[in-house]
C-alpha atoms as a PDB file:
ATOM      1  CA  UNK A   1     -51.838  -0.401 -38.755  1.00  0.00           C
ATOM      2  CA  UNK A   2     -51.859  -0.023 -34.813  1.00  0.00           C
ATOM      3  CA  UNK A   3     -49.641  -2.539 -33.457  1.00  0.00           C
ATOM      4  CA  UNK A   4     -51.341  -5.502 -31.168  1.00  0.00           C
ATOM      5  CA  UNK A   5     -50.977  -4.667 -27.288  1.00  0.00           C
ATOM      6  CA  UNK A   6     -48.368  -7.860 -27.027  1.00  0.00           C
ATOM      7  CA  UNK A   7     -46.252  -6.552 -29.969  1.00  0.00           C
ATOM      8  CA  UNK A   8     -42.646  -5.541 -29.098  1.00  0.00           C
ATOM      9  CA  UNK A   9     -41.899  -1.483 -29.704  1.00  0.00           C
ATOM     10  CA  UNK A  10     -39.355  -1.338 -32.290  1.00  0.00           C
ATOM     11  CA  UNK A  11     -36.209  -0.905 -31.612  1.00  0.00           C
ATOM     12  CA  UNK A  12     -34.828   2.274 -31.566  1.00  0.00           C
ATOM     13  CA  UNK A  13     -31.185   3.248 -32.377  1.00  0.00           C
ATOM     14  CA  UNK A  14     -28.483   4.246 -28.881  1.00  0.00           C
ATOM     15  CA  UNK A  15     -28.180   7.925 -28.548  1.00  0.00           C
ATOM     16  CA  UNK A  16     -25.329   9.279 -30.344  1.00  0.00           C
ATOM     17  CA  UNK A  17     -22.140   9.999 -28.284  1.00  0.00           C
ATOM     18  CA  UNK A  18     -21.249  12.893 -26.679  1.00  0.00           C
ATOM     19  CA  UNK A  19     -18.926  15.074 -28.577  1.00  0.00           C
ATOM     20  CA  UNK A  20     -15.488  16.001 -27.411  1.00  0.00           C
ATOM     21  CA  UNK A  21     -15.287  18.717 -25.390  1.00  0.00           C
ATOM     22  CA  UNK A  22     -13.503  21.902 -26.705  1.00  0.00           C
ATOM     23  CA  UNK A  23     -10.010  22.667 -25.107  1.00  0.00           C
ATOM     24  CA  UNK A  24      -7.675  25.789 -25.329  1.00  0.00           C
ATOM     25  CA  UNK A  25      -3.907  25.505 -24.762  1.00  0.00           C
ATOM     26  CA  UNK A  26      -1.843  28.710 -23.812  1.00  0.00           C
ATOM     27  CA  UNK A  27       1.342  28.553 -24.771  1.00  0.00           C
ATOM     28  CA  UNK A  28       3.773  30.462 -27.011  1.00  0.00           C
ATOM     29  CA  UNK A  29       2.664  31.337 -29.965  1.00  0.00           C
ATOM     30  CA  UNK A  30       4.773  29.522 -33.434  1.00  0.00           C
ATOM     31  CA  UNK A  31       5.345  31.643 -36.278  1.00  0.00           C
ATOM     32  CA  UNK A  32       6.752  30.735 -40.029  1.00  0.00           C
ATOM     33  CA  UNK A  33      10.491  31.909 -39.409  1.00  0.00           C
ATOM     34  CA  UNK A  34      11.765  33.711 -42.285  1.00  0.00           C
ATOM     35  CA  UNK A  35       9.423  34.245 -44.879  1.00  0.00           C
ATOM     36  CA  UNK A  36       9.896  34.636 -48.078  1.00  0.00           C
ATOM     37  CA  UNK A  37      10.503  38.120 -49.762  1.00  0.00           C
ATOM     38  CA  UNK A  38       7.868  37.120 -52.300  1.00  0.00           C
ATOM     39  CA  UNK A  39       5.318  36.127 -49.394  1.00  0.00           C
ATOM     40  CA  UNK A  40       5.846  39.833 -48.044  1.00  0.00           C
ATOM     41  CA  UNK A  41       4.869  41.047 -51.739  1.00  0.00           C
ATOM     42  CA  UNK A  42       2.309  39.405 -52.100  1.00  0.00           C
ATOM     43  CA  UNK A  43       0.820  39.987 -48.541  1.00  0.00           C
ATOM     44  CA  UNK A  44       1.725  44.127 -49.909  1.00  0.00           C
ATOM     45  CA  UNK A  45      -0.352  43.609 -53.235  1.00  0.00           C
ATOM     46  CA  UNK A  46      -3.326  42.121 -51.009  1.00  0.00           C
ATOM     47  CA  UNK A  47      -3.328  45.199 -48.539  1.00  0.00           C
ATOM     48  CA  UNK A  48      -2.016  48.116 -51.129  1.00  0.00           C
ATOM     49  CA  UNK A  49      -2.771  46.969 -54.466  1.00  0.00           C
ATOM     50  CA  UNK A  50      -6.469  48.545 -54.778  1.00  0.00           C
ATOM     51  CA  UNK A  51      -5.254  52.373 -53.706  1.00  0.00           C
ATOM     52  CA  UNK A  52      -2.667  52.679 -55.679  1.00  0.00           C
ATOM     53  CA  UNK A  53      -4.130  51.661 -58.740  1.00  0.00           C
ATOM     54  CA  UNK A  54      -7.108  53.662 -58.555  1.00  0.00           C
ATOM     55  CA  UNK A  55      -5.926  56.363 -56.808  1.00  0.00           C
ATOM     56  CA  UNK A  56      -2.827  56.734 -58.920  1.00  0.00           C
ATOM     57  CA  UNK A  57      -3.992  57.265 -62.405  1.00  0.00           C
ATOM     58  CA  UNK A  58      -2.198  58.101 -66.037  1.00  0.00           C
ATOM     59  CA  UNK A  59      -2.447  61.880 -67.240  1.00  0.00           C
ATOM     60  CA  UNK A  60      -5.784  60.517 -68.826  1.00  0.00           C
ATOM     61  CA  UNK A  61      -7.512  59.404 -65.989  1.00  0.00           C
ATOM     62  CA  UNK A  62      -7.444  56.453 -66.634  1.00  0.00           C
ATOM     63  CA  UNK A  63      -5.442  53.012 -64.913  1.00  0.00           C
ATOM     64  CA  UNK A  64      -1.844  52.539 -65.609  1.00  0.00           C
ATOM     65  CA  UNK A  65      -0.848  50.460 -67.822  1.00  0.00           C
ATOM     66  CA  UNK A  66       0.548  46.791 -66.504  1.00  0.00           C
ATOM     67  CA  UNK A  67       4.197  47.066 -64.813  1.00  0.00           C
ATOM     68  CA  UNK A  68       4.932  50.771 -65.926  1.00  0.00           C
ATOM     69  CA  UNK A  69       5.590  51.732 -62.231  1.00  0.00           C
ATOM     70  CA  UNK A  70       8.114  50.333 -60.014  1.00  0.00           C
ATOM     71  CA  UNK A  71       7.956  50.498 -56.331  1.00  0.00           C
ATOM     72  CA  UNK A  72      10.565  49.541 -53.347  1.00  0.00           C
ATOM     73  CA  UNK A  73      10.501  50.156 -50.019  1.00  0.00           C
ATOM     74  CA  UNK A  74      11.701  48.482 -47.154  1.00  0.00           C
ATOM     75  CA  UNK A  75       9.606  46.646 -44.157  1.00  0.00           C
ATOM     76  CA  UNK A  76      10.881  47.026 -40.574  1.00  0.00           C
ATOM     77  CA  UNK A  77      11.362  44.146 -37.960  1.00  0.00           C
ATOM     78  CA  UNK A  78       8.114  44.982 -36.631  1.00  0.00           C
ATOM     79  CA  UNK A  79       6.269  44.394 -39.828  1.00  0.00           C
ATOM     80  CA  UNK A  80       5.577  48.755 -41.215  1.00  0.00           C
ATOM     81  CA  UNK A  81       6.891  50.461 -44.508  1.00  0.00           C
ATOM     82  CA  UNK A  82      10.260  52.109 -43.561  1.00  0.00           C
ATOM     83  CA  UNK A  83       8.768  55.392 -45.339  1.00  0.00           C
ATOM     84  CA  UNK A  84      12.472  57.451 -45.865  1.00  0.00           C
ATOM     85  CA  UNK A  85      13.300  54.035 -48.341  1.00  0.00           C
ATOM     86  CA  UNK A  86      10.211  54.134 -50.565  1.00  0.00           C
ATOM     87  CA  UNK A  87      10.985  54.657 -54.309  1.00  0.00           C
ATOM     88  CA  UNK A  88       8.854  54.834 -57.177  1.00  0.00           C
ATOM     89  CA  UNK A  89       9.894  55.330 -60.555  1.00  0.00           C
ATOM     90  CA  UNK A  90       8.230  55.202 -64.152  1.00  0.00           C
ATOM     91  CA  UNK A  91       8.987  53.180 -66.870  1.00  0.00           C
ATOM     92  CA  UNK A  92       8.027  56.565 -69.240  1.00  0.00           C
ATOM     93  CA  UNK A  93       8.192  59.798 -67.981  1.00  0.00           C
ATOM     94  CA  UNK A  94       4.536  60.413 -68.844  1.00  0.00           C
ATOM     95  CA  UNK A  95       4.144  58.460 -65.586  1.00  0.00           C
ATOM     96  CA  UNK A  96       6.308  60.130 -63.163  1.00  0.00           C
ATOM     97  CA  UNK A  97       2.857  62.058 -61.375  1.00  0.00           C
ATOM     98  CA  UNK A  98       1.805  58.673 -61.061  1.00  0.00           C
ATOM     99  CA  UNK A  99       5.083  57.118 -59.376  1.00  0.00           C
ATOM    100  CA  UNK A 100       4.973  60.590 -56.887  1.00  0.00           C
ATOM    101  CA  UNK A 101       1.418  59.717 -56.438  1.00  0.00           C
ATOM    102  CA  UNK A 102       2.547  55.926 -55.157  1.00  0.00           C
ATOM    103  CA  UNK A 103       4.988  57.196 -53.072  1.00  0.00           C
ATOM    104  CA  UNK A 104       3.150  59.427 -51.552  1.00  0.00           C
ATOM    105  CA  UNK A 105       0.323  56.687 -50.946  1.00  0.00           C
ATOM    106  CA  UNK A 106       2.569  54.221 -49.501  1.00  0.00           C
ATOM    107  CA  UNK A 107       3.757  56.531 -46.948  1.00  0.00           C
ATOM    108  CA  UNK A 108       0.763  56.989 -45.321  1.00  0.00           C
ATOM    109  CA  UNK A 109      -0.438  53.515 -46.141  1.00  0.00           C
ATOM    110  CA  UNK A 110      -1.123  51.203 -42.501  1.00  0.00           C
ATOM    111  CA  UNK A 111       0.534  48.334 -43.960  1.00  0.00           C
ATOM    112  CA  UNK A 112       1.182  45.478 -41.325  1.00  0.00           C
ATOM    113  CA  UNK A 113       3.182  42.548 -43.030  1.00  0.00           C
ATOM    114  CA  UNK A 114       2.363  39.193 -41.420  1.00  0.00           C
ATOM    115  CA  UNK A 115       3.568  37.660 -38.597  1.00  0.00           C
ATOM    116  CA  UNK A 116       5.884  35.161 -40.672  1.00  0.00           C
ATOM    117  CA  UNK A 117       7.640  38.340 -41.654  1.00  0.00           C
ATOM    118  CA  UNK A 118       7.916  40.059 -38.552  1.00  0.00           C
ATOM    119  CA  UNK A 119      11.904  39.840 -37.065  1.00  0.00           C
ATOM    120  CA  UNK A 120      13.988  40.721 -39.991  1.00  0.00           C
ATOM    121  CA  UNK A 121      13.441  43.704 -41.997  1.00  0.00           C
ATOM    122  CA  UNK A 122      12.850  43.003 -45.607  1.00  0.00           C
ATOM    123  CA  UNK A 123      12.809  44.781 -49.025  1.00  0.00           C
ATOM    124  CA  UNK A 124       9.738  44.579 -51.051  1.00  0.00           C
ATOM    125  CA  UNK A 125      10.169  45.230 -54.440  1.00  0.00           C
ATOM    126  CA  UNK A 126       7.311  44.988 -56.640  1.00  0.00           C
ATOM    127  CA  UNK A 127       5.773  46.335 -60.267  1.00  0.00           C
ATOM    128  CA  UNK A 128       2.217  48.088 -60.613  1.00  0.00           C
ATOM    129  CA  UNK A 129      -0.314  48.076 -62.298  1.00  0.00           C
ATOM    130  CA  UNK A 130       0.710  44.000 -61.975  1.00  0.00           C
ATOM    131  CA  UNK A 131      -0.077  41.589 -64.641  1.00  0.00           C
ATOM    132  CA  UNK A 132      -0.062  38.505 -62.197  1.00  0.00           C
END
């Protein structure tokens, strides 16, 4: 199996190519302009969601039930929870500790919406526990 001393090497295959190089552009940064309402809920659920349900719980202890509280607040042009406009109300008055308990949690909540949102303040209005 060892090639004879006048035997051609094989050929072997051209090195690959160099890859392109990596290049950052500065320049202004582009943003979604106006974003939906529903975007801006949904970015609230993602960032809120978790606390309030387990934080805020029924007179048993144990998680609401789906879409028996209602929240609304509004979001500033920079993108924070106006906290003088949050509301939270019960669907039955066996859950109004719960809907105190919401409010209370979204005012001290660090909510940022996204950068889409940010420019025009917005009203989020949104059910929770959610069934979606």
């Amino acid at each position: 199996g060892v090639p004879e001393p006048s035997a051609r090497p094989a050929a072997s295959a051209p090195p690959p190519a160099p890859a392109p190089r990596s290049r950052v552009e500065i320049g202004a940064p582009a943003v979604q302009v106006d974003m939906s309402s529903p975007a801006i809920e949904k970015a609230a659920r993602a960032q809120l969601y978790w606390d309030l349900v387990q934080r805020c719980r029924g007179p048993d202890g144990k998680i609401l039930p789906p879409d028996v509280i209602r929240v609304e607040f509004n979001v500033d042009a920079d993108g924070y929870i106006v906290a003088p406009t949050i509301i939270g109300s019960a669907s039955d008055p066996r859950y109004d500790d719960a809907a105190t308990c919401m409010r209370r949690e979204l005012s001290a909540a660090t909510f940022r919406a996204p950068a889409g949102a940010r420019g025009l303040p917005t009203r989020v209005d949104a059910t929770v526990p959610s069934v979606d």
